[in-house]
C-alpha atoms as a PDB file:
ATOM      1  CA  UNK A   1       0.000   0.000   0.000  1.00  0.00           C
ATOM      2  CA  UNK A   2       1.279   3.379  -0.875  1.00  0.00           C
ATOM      3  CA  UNK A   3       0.692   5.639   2.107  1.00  0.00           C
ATOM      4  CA  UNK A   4      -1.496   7.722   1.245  1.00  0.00           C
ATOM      5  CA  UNK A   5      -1.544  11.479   2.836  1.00  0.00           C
ATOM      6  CA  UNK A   6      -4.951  12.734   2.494  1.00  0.00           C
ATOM      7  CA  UNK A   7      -5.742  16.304   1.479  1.00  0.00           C
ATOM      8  CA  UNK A   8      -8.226  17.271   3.035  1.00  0.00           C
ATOM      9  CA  UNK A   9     -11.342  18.603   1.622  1.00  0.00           C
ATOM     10  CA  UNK A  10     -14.121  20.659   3.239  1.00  0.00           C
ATOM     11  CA  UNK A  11     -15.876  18.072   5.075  1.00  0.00           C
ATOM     12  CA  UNK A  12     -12.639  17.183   6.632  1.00  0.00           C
ATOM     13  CA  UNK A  13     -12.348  20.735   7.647  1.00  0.00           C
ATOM     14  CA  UNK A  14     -16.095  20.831   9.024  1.00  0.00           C
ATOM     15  CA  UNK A  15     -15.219  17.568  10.658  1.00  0.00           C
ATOM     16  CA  UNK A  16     -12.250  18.537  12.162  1.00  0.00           C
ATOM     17  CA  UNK A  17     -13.086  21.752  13.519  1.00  0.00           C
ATOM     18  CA  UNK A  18     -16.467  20.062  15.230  1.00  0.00           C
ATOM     19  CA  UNK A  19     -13.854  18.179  16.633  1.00  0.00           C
ATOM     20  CA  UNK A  20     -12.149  20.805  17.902  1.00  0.00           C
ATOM     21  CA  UNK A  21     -15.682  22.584  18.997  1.00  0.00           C
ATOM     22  CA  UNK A  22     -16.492  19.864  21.453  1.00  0.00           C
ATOM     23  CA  UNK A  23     -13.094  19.425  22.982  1.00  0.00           C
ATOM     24  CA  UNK A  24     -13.793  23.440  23.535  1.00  0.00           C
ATOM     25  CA  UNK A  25     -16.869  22.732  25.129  1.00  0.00           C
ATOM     26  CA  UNK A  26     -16.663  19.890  26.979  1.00  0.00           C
ATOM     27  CA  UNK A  27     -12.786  20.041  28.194  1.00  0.00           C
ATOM     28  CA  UNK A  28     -12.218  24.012  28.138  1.00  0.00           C
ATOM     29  CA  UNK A  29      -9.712  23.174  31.108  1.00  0.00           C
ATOM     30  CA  UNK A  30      -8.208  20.008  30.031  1.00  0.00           C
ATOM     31  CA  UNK A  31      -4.393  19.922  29.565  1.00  0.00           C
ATOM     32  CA  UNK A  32      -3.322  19.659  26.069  1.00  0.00           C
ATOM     33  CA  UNK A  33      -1.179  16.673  26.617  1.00  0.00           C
ATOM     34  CA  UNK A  34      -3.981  14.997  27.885  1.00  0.00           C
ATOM     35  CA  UNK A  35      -6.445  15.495  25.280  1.00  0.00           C
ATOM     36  CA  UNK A  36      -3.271  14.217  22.835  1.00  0.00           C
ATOM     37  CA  UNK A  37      -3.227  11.072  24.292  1.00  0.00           C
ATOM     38  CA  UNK A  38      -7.179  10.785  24.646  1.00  0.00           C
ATOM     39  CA  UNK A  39      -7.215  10.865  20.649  1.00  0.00           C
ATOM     40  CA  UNK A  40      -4.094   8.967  20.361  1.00  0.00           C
ATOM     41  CA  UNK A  41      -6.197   6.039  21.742  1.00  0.00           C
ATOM     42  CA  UNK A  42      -8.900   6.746  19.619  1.00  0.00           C
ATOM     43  CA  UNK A  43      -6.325   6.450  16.967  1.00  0.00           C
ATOM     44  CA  UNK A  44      -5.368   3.205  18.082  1.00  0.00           C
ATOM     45  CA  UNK A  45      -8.669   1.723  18.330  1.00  0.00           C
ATOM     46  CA  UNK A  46      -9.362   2.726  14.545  1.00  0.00           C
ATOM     47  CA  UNK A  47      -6.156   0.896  13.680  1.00  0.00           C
ATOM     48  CA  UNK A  48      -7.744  -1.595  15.154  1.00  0.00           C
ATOM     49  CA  UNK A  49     -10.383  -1.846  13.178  1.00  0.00           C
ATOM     50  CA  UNK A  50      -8.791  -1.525   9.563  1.00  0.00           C
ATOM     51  CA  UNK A  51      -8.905  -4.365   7.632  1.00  0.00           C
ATOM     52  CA  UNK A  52      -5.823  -6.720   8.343  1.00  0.00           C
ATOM     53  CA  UNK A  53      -6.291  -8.684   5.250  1.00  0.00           C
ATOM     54  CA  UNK A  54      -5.895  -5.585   3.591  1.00  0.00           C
ATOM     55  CA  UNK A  55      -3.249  -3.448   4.976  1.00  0.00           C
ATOM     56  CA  UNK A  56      -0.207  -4.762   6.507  1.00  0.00           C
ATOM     57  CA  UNK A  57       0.442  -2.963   9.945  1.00  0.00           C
ATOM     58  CA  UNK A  58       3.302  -1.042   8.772  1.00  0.00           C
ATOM     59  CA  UNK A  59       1.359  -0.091   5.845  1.00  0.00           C
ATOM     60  CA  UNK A  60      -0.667   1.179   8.513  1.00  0.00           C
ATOM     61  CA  UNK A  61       1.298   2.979  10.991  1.00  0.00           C
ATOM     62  CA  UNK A  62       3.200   4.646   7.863  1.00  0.00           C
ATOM     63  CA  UNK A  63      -0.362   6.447   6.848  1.00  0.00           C
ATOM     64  CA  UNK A  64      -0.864   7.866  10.154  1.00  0.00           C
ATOM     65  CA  UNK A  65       2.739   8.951  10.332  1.00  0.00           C
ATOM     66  CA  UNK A  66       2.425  10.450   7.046  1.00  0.00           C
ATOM     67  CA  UNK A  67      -0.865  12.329   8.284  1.00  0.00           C
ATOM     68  CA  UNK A  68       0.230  13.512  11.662  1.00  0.00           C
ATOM     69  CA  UNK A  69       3.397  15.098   9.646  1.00  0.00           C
ATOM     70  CA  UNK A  70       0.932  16.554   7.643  1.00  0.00           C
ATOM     71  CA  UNK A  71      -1.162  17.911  10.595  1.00  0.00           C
ATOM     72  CA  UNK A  72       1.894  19.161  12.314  1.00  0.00           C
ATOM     73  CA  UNK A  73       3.328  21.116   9.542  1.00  0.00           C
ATOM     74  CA  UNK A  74      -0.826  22.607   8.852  1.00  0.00           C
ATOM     75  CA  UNK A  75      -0.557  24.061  12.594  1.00  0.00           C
ATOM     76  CA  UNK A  76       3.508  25.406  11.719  1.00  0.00           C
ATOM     77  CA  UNK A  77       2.231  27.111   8.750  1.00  0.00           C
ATOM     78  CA  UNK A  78      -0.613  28.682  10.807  1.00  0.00           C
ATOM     79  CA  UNK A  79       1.452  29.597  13.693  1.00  0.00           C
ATOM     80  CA  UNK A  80       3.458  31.807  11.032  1.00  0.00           C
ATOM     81  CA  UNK A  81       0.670  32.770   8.689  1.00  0.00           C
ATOM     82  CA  UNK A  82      -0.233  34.526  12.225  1.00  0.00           C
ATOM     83  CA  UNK A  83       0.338  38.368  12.139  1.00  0.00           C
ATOM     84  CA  UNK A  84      -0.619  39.223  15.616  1.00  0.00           C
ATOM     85  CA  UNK A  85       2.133  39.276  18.430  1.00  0.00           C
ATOM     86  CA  UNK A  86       3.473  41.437  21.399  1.00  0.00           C
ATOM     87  CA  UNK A  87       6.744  42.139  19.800  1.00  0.00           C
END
């Protein structure tokens, strides 16, 4: 399988900021770190449920990989698109 990074489109976007509505809402006070490792078990239980038969697991871990570089370097390019600051 060739990972596959996937671009994503505007119901990814709606998706993901829902996402990030109800983490808002329902854990305003929650450490980061901990919400990070709530969804990195969510991440591991939808590993769990791909399709072994299909995807080999380091087919696998190689598309998450792939996609949390992707997310990573979304939040960089954010974080320097910004234009407001204290300096």
């Amino acid at each position: 399988m060739k990972t596959k990074v996937v671009q994503p489109s505007a119901d990814h976007e709606r998706l993901r900021l829902a996402l990030c509505k109800v983490i808002r809402r329902k854990a305003p006070d929650m450490p980061a770190d901990q919400i990070l490792a709530i969804f990195c078990q969510l991440v591991g239980q939808l590993i769990a449920l791909q399709d072994q038969r299909r995807y080999t697991s380091e087919a696998i871990i190689d598309l998450v990989q792939a996609n949390i570089e992707m997310g990573n370097q979304h939040a960089v390019d954010g974080l320097l698109d910004e234009t407001a600051g204290t300096a």
